[in-house]
C-alpha atoms as a PDB file:
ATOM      1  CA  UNK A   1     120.244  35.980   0.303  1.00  0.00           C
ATOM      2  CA  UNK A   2     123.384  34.024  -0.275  1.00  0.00           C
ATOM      3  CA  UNK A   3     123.875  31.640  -3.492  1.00  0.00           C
ATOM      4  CA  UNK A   4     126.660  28.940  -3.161  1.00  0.00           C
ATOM      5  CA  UNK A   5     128.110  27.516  -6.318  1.00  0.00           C
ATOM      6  CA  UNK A   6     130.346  24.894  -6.251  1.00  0.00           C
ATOM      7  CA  UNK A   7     132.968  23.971  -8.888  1.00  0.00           C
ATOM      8  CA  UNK A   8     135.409  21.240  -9.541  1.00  0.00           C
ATOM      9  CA  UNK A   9     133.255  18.013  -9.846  1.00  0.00           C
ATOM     10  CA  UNK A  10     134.801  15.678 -12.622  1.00  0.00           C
ATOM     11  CA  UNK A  11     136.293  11.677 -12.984  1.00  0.00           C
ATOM     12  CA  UNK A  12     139.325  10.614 -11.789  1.00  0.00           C
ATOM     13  CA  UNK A  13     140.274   6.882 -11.478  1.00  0.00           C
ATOM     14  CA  UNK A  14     140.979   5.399  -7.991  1.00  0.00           C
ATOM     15  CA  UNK A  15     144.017   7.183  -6.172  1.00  0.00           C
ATOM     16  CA  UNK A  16     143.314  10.341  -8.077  1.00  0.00           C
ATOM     17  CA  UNK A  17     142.726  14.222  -6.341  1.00  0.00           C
ATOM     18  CA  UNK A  18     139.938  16.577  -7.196  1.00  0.00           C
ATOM     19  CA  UNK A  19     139.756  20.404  -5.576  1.00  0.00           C
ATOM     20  CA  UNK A  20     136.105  21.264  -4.530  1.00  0.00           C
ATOM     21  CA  UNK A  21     135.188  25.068  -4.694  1.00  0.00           C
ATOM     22  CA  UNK A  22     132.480  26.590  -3.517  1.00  0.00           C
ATOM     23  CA  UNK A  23     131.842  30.394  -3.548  1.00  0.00           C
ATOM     24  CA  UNK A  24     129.468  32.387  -2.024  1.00  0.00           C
ATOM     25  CA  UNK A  25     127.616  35.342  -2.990  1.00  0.00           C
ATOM     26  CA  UNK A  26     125.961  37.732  -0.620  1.00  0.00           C
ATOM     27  CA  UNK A  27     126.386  37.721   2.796  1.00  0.00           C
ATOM     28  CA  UNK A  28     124.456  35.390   5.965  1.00  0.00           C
ATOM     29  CA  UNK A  29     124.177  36.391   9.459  1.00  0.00           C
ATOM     30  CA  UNK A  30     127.360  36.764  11.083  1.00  0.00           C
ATOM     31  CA  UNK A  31     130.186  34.465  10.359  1.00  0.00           C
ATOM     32  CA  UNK A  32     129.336  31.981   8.366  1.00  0.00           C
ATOM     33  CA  UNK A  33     129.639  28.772   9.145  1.00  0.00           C
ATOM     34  CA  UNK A  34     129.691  26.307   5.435  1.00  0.00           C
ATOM     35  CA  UNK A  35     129.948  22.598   4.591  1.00  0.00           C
ATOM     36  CA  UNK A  36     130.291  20.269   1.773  1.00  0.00           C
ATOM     37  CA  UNK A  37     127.501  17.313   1.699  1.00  0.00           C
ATOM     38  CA  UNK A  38     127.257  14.617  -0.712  1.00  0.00           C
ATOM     39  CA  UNK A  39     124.618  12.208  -2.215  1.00  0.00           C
ATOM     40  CA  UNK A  40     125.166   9.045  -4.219  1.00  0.00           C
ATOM     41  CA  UNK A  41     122.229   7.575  -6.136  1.00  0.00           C
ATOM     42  CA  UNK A  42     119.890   5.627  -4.263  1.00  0.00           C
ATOM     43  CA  UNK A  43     121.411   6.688  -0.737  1.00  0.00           C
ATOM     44  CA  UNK A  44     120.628   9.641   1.301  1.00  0.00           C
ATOM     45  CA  UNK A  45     122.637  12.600   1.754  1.00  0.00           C
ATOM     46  CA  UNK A  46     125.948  12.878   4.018  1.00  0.00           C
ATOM     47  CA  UNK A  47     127.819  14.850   5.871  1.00  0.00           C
ATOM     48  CA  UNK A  48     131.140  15.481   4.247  1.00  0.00           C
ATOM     49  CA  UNK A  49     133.325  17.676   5.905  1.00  0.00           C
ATOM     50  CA  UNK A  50     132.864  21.792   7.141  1.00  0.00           C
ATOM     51  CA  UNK A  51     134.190  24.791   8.799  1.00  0.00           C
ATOM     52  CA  UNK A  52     132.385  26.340  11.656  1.00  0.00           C
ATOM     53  CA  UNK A  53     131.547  29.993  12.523  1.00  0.00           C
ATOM     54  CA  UNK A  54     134.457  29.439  15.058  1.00  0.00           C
ATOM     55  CA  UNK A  55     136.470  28.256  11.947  1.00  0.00           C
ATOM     56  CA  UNK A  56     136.531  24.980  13.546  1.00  0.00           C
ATOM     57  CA  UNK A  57     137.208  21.897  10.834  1.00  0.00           C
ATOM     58  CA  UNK A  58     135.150  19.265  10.946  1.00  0.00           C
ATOM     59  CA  UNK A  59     134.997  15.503   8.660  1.00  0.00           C
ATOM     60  CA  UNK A  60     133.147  12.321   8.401  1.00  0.00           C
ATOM     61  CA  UNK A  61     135.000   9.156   9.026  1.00  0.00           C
ATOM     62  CA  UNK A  62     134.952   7.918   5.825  1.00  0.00           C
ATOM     63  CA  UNK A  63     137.132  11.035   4.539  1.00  0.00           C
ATOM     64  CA  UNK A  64     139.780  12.069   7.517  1.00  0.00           C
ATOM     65  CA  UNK A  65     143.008  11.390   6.667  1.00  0.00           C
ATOM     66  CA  UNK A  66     141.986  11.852   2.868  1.00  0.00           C
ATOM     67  CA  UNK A  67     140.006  14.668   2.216  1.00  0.00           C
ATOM     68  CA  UNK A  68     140.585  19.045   3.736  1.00  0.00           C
ATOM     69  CA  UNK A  69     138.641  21.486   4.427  1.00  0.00           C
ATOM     70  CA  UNK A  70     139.242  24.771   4.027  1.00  0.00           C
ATOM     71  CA  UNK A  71     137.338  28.074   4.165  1.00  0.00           C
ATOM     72  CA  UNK A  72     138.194  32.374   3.719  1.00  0.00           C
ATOM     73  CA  UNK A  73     136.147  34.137   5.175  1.00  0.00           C
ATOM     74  CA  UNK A  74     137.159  37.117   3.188  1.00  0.00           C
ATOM     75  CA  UNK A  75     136.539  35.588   0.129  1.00  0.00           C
ATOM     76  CA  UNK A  76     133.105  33.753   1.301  1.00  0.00           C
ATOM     77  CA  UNK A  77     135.017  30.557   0.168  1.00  0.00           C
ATOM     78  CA  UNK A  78     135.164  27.071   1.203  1.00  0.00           C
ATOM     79  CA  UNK A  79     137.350  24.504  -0.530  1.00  0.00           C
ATOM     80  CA  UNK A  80     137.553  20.775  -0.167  1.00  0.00           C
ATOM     81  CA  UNK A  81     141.032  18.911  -1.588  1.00  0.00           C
ATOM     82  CA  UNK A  82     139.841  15.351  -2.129  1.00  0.00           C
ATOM     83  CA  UNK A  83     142.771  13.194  -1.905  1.00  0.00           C
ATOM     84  CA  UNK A  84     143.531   9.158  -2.397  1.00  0.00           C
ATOM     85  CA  UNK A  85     139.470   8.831  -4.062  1.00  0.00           C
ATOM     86  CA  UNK A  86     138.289   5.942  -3.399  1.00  0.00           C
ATOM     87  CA  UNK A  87     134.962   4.576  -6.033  1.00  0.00           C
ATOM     88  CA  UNK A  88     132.348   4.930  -3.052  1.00  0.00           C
ATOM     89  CA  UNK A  89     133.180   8.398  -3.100  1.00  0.00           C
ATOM     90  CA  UNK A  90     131.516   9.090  -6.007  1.00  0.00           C
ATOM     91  CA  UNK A  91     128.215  11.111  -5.204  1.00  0.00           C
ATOM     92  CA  UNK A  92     127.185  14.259  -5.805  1.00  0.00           C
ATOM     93  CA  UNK A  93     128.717  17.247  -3.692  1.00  0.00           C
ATOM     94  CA  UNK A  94     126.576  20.333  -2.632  1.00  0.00           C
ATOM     95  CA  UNK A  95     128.404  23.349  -0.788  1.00  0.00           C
ATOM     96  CA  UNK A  96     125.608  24.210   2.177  1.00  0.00           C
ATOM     97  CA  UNK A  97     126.201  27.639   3.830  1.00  0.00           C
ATOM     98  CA  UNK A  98     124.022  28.394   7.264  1.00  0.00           C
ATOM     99  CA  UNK A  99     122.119  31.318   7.098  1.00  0.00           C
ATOM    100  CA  UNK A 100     123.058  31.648  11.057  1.00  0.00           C
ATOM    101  CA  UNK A 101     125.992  30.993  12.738  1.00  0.00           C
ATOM    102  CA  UNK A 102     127.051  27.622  14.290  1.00  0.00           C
ATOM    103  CA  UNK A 103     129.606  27.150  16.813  1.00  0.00           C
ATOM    104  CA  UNK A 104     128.916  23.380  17.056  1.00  0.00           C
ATOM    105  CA  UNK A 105     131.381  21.782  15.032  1.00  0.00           C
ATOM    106  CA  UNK A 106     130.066  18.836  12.666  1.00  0.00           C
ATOM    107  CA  UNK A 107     126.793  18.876  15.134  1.00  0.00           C
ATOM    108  CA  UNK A 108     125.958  21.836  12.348  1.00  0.00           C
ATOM    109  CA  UNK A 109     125.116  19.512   9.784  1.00  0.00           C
ATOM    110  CA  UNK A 110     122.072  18.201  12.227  1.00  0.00           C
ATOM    111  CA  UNK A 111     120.347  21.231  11.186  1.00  0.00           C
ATOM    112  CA  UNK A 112     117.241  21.194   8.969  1.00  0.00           C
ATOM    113  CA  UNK A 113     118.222  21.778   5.251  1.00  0.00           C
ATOM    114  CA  UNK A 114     116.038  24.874   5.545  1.00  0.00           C
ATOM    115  CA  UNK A 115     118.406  26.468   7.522  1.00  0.00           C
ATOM    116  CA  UNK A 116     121.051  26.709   4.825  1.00  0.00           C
ATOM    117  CA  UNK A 117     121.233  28.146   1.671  1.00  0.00           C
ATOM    118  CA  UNK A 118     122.218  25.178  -1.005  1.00  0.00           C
ATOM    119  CA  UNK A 119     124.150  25.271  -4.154  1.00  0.00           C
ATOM    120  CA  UNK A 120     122.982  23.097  -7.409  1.00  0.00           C
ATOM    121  CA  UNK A 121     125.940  20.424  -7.092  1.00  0.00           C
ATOM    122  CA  UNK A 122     129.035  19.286  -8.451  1.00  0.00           C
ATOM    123  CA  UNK A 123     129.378  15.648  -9.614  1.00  0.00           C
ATOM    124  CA  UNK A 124     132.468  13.702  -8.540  1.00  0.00           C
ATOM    125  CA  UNK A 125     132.698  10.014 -10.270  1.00  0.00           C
ATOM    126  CA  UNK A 126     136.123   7.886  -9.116  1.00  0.00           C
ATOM    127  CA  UNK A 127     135.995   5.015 -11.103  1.00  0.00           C
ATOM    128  CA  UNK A 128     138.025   1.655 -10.050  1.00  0.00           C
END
């Protein structure tokens, strides 16, 4: 069993940075291949950005050039700098870890939300 738990949420005004942490207890089968997913009221969740069990890097549109993502492996880690916020990215972020490997870069955020373990969500509000 592996529990996420992401940290970092807050406000910032338009412009600002926020760092994203998410750390993950226990251990999935094989490497483990993590992502950061967000959902604003009334909208349904995104893809945000991930690191595959190749350690491949992956983004939406909406974020390259703004946002990295980072994972250790050691450390069962994945952190997302958030850079040059912008107010439609406020939502709320979940860290989603696969509980089996995926070499397929962001095509690993097609998978069911079953197939991940889920943390409870960090809040990011960027306010104009």
């Amino acid at each position: 069993q592996v529990q996420p738990v992401e940290s970092g949420g807050g406000s910032v005004q338009a412009g600002g940075s926020l760092t994203l942490s998410c750390v993950a207890s226990g251990s999935s089968e094989g490497r483990s291949s993590m992502y950061w997913l967000r959902q604003a009221p009334g909208k349904e969740r995104e893809g945000v950005a991930g690191v595959d069990s190749w350690d491949n890097t992956f983004y939406a549109e909406s974020v390259k050039g703004r946002f990295t993502v980072s994972k250790d492996n050691a450390k069962n880690t994945l952190i997302l700098q958030m850079n040059s916020l912008r107010p439609e990215d406020t939502a709320m972020y979940y860290c989603a870890v696969a509980k089996r490997p995926c070499y397929g870069g962001a095509g690993c955020l097609n998978r069911r939300p079953i197939d991940n373990y889920w943390g409870r969500g960090t809040q990011v509000t960027v306010s104009s």
